[in-house]
PDB file of N, CA and C in Angstrom:
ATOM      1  N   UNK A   1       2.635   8.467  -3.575  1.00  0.00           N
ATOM      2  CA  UNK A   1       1.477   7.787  -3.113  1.00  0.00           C
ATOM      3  C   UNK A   1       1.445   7.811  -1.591  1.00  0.00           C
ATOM      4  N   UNK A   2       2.386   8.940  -0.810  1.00  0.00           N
ATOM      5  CA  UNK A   2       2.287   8.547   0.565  1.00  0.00           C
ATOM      6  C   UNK A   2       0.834   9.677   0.891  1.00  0.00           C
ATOM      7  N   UNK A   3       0.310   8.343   1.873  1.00  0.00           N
ATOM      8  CA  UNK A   3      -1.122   8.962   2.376  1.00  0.00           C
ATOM      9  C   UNK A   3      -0.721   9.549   3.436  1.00  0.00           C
ATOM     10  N   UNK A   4      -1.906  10.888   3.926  1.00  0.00           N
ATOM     11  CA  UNK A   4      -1.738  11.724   5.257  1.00  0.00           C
ATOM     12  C   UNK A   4      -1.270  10.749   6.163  1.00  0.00           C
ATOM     13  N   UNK A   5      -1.118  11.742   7.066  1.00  0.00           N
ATOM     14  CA  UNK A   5      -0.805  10.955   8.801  1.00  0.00           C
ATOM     15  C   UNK A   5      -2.016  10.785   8.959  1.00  0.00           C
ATOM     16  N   UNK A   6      -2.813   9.875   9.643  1.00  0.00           N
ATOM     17  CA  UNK A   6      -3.948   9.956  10.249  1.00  0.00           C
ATOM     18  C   UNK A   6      -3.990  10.841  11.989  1.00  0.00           C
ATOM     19  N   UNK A   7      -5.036  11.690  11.789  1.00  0.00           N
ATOM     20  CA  UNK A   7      -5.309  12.182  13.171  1.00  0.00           C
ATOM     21  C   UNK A   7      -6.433  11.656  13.637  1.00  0.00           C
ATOM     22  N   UNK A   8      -6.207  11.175  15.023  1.00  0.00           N
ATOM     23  CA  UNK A   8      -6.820  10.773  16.063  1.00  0.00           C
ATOM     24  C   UNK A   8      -7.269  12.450  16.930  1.00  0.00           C
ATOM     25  N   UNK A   9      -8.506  12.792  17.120  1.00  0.00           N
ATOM     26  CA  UNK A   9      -8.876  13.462  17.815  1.00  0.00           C
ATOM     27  C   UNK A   9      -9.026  12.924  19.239  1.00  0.00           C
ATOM     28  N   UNK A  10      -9.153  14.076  19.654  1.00  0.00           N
ATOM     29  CA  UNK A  10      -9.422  14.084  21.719  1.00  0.00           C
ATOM     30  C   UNK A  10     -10.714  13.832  21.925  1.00  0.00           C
ATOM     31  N   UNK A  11     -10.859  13.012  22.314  1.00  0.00           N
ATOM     32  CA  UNK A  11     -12.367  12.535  22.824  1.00  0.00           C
ATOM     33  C   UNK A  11     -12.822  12.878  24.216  1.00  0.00           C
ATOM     34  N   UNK A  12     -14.306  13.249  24.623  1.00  0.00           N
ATOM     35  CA  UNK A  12     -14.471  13.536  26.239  1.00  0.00           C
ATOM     36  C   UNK A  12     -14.896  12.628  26.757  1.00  0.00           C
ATOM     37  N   UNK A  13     -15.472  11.599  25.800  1.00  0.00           N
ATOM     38  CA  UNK A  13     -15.838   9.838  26.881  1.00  0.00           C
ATOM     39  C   UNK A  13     -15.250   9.012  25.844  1.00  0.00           C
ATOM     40  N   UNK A  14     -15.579   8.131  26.321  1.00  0.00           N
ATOM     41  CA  UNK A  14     -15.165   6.765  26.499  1.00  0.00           C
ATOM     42  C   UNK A  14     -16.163   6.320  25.018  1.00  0.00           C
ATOM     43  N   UNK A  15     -17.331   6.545  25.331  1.00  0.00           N
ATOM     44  CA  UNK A  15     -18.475   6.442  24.306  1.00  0.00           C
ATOM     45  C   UNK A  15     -17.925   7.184  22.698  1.00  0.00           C
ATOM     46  N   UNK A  16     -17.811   8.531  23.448  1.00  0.00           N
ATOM     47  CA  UNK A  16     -17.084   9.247  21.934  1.00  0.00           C
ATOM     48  C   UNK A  16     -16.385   8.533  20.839  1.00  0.00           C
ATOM     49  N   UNK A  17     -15.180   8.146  21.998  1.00  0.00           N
ATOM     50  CA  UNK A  17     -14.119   7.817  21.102  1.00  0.00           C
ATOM     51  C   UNK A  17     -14.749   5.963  20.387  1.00  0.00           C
ATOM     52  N   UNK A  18     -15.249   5.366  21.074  1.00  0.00           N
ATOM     53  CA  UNK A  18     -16.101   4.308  20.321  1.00  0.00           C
ATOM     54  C   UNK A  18     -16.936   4.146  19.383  1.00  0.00           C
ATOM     55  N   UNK A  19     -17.474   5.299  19.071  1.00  0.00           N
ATOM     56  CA  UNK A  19     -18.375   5.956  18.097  1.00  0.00           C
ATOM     57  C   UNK A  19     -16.864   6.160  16.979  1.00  0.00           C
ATOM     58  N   UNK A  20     -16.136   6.998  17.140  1.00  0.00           N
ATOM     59  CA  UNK A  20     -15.630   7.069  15.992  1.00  0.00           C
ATOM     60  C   UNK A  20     -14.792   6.113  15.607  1.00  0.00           C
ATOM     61  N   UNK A  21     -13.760   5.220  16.407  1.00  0.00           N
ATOM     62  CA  UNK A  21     -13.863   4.070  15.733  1.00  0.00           C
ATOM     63  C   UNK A  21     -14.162   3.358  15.290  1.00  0.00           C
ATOM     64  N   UNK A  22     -15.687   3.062  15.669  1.00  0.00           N
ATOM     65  CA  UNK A  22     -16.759   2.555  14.506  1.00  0.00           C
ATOM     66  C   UNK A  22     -17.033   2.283  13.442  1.00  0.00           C
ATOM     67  N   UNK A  23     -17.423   4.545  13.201  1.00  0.00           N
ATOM     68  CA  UNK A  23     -17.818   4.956  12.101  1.00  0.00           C
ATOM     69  C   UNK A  23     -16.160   5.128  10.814  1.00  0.00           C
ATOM     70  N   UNK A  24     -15.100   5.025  11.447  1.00  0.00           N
ATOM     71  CA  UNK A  24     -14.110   4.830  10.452  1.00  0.00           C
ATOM     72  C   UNK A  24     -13.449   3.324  10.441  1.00  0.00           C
ATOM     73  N   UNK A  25     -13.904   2.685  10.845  1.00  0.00           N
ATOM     74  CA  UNK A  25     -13.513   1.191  10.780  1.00  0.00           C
ATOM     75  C   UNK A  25     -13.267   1.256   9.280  1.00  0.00           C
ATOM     76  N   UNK A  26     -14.074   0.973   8.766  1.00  0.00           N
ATOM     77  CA  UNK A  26     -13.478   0.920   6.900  1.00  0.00           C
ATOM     78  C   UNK A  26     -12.124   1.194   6.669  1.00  0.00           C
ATOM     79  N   UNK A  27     -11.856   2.413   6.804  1.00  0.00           N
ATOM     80  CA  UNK A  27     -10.582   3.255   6.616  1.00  0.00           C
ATOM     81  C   UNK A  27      -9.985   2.414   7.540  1.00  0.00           C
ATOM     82  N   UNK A  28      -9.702   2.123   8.360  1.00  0.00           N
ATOM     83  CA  UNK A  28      -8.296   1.879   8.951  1.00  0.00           C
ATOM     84  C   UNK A  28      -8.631   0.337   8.447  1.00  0.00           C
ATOM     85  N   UNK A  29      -9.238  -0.265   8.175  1.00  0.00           N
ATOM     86  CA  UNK A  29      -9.358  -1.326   7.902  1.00  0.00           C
ATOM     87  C   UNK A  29      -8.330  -1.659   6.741  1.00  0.00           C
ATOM     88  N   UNK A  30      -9.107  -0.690   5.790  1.00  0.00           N
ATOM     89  CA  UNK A  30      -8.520  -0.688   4.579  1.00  0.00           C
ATOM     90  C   UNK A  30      -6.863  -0.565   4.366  1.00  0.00           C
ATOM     91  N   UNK A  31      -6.164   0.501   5.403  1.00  0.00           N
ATOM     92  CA  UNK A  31      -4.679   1.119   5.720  1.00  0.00           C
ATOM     93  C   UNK A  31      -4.077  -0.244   6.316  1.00  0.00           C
ATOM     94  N   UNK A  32      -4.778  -1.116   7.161  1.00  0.00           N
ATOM     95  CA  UNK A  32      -3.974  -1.940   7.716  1.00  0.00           C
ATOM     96  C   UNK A  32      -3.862  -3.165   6.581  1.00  0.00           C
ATOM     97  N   UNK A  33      -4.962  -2.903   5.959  1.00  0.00           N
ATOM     98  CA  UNK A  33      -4.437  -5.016   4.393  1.00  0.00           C
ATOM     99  C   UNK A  33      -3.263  -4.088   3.686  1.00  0.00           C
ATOM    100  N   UNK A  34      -3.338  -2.867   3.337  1.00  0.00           N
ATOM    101  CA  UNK A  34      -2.591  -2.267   2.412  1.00  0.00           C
ATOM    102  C   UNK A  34      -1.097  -2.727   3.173  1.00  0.00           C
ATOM    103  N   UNK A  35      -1.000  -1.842   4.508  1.00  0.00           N
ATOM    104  CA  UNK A  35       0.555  -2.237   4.831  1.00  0.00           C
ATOM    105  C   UNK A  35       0.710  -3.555   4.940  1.00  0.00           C
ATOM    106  N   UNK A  36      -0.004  -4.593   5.343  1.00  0.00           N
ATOM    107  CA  UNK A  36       0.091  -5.468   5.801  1.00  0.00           C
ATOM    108  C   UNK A  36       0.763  -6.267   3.797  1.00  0.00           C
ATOM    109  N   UNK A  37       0.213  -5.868   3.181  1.00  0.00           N
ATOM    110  CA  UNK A  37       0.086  -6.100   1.983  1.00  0.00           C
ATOM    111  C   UNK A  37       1.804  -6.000   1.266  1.00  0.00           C
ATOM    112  N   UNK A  38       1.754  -4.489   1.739  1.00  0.00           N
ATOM    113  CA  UNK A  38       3.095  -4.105   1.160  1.00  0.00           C
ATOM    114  C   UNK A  38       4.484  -4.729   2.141  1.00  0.00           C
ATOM    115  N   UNK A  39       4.057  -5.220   3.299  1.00  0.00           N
ATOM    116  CA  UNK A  39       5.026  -6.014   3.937  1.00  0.00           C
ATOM    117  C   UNK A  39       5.343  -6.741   3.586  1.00  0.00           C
ATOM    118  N   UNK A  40       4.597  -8.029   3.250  1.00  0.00           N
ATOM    119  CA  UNK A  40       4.747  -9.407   2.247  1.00  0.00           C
ATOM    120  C   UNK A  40       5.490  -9.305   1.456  1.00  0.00           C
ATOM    121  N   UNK A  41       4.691  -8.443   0.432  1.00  0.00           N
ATOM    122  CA  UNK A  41       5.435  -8.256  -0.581  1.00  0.00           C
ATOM    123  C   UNK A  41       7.334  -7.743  -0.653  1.00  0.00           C
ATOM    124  N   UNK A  42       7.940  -7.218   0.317  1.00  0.00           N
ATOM    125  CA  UNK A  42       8.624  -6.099   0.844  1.00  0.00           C
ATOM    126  C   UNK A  42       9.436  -7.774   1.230  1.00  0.00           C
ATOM    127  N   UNK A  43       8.885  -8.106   1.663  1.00  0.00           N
ATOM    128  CA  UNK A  43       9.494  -9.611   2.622  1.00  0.00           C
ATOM    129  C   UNK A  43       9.870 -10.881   1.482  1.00  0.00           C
ATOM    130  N   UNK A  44       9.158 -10.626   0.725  1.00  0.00           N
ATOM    131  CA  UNK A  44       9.256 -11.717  -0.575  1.00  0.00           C
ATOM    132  C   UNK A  44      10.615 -11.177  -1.467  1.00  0.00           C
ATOM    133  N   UNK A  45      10.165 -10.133  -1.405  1.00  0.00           N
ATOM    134  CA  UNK A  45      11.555  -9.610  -2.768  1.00  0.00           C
ATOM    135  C   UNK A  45      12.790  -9.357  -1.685  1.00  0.00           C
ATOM    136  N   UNK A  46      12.886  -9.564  -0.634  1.00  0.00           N
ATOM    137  CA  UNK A  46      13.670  -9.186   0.643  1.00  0.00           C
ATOM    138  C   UNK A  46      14.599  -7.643   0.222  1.00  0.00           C
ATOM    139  N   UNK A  47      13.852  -6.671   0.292  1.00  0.00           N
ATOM    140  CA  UNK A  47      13.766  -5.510   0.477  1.00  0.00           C
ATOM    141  C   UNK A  47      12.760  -4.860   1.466  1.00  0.00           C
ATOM    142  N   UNK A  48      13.570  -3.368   2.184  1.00  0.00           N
ATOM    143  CA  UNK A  48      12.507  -2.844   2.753  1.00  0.00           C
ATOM    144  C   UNK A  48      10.987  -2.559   2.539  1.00  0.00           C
ATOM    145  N   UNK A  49      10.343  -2.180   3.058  1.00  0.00           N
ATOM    146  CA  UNK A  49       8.971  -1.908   3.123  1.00  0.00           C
ATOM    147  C   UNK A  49       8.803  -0.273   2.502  1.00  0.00           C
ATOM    148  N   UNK A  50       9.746   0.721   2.728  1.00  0.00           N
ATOM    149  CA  UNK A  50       9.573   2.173   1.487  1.00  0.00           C
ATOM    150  C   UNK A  50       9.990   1.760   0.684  1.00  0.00           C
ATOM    151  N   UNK A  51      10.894   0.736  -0.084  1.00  0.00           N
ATOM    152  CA  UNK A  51      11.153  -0.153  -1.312  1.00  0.00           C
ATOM    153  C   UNK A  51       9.687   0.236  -2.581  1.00  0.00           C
ATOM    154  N   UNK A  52       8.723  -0.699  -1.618  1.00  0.00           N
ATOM    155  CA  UNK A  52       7.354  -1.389  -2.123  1.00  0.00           C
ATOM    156  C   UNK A  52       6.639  -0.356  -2.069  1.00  0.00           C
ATOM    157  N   UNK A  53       6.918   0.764  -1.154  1.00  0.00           N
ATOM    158  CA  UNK A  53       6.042   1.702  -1.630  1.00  0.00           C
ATOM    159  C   UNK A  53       6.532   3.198  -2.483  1.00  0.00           C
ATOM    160  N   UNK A  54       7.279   2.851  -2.837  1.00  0.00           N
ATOM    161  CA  UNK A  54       7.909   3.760  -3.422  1.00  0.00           C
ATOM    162  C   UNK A  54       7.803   3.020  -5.269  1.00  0.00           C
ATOM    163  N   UNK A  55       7.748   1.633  -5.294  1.00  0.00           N
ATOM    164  CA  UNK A  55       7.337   0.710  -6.658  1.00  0.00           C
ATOM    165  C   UNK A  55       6.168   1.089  -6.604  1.00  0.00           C
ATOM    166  N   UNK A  56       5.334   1.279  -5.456  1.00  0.00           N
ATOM    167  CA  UNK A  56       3.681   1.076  -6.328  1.00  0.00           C
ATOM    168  C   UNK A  56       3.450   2.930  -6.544  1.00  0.00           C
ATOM    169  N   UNK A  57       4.005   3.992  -6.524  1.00  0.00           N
ATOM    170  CA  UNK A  57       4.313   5.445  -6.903  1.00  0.00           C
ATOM    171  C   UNK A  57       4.067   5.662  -7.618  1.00  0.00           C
ATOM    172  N   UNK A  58       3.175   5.727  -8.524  1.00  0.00           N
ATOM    173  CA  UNK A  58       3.560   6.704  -9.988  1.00  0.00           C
ATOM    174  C   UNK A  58       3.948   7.494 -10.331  1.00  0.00           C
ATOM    175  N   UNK A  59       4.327   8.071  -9.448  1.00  0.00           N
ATOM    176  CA  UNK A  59       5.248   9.625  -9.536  1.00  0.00           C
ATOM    177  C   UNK A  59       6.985   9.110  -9.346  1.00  0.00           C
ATOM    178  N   UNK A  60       7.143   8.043  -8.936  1.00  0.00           N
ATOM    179  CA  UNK A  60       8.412   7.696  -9.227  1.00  0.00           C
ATOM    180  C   UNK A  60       8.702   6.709  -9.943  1.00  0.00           C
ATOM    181  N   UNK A  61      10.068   6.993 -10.335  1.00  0.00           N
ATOM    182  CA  UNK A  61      10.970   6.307 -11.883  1.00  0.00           C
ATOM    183  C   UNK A  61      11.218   5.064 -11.312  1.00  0.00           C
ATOM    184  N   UNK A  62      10.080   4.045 -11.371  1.00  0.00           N
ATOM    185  CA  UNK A  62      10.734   2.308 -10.712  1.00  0.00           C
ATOM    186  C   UNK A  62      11.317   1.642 -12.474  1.00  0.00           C
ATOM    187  N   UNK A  63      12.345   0.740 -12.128  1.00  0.00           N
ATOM    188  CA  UNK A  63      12.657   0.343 -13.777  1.00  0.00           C
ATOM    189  C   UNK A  63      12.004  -0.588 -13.754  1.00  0.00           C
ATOM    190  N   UNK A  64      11.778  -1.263 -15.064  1.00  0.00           N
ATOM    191  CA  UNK A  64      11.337  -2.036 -15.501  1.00  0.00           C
ATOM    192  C   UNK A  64      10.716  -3.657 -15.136  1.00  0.00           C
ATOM    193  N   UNK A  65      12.176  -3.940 -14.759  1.00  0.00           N
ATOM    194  CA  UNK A  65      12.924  -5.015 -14.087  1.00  0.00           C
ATOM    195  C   UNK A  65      12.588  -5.355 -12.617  1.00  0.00           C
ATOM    196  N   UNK A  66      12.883  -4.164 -11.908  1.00  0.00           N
ATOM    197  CA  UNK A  66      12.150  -4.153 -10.406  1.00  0.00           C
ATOM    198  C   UNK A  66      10.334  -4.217  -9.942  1.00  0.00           C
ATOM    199  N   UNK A  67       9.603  -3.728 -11.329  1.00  0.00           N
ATOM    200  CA  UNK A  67       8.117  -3.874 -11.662  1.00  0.00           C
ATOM    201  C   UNK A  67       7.812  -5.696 -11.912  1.00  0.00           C
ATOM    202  N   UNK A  68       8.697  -5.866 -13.028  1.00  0.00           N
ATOM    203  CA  UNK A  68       8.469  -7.374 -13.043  1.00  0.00           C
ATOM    204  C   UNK A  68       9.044  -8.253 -12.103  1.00  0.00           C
ATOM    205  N   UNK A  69      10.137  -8.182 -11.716  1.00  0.00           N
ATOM    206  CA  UNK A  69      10.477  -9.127 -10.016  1.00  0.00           C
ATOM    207  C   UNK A  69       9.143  -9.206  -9.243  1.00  0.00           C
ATOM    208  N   UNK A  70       8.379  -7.403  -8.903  1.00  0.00           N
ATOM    209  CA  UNK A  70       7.586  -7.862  -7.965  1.00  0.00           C
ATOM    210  C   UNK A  70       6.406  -8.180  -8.425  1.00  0.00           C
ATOM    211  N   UNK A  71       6.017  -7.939  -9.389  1.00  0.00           N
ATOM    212  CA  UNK A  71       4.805  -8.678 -10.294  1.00  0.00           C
ATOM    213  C   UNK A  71       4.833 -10.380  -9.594  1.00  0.00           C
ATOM    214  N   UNK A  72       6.341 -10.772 -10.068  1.00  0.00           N
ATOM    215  CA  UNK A  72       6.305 -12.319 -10.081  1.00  0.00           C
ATOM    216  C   UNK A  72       6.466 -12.925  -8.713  1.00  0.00           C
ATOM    217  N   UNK A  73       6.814 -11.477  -7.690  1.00  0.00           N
ATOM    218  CA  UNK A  73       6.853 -12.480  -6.522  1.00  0.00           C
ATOM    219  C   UNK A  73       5.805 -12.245  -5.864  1.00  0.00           C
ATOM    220  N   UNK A  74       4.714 -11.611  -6.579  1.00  0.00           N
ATOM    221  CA  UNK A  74       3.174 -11.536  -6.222  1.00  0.00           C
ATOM    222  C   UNK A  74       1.929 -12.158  -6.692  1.00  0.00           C
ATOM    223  N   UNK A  75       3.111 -13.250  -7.969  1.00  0.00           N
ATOM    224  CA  UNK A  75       2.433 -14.116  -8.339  1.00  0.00           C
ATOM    225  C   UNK A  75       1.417 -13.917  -9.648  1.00  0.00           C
ATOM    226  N   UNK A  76       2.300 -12.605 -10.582  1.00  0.00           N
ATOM    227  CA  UNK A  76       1.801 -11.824 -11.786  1.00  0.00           C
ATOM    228  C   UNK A  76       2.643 -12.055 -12.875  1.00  0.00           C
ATOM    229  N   UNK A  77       2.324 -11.964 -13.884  1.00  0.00           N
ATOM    230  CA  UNK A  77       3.078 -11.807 -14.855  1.00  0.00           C
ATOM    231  C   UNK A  77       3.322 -10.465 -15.732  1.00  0.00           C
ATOM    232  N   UNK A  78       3.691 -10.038 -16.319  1.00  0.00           N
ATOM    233  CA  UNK A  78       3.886  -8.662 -17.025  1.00  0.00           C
ATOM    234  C   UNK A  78       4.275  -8.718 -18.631  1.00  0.00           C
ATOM    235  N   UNK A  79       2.905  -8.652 -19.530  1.00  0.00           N
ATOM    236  CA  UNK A  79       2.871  -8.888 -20.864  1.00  0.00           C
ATOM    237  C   UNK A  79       3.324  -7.163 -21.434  1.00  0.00           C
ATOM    238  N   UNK A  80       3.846  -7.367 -22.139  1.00  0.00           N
ATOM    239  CA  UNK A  80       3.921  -6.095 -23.122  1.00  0.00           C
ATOM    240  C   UNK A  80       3.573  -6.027 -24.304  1.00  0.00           C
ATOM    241  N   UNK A  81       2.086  -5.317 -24.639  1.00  0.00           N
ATOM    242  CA  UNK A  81       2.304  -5.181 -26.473  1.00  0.00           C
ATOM    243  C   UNK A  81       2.160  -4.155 -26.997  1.00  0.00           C
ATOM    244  N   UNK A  82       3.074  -3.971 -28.131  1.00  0.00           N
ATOM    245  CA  UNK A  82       3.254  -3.080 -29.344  1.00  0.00           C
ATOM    246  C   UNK A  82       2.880  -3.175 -30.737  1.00  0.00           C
ATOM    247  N   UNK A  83       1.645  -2.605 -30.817  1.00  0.00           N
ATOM    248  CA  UNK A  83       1.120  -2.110 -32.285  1.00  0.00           C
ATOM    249  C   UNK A  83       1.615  -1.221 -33.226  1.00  0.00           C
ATOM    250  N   UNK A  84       1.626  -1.428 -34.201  1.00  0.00           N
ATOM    251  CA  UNK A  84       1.766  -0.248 -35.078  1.00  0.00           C
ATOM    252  C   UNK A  84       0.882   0.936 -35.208  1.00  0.00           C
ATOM    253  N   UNK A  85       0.623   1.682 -35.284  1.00  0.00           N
ATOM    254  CA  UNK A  85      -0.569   2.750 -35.377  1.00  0.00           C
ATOM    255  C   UNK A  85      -1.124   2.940 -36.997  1.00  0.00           C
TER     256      UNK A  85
END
């Protein structure tokens, strides 16, 4: 789940580069609750911060156990059910 680097382009004014911070405000908006997000969380279970992002991965093997810790120290619970087919 790791997102690009963000690139910052070279701007020739002052104006430029205000314009595009602007027009991507959203986006970084959005990048900064996320880390800010995964810090807390990272701070609650007192583990690092690639910890938390390496749990929210789907491409990596988090167990079980480490899903429900941070469920609960995020204030979730984690039901499991099994049907028969």
């Amino acid at each position: 789940m790791t997102q690009p680097k963000r690139t910052i382009p070279a701007f020739a004014t002052e104006s430029e580069e205000a314009n595009w911070w602007l027009e991507n405000r959203d986006a970084h908006d959005r990048d900064f609750v996320t880390a800010a997000a995964n810090g807390e969380l990272a701070r609650r279970l007192g583990v690092r911060e690639t910890v938390v992002r390496r749990m929210l991965d789907p491409d990596h093997a988090t167990r079980l156990e480490n899903i429900e810790r941070a469920l609960l120290a995020a204030g979730a619970h984690l039901y499991l059910a099994l049907d028969a087919a």
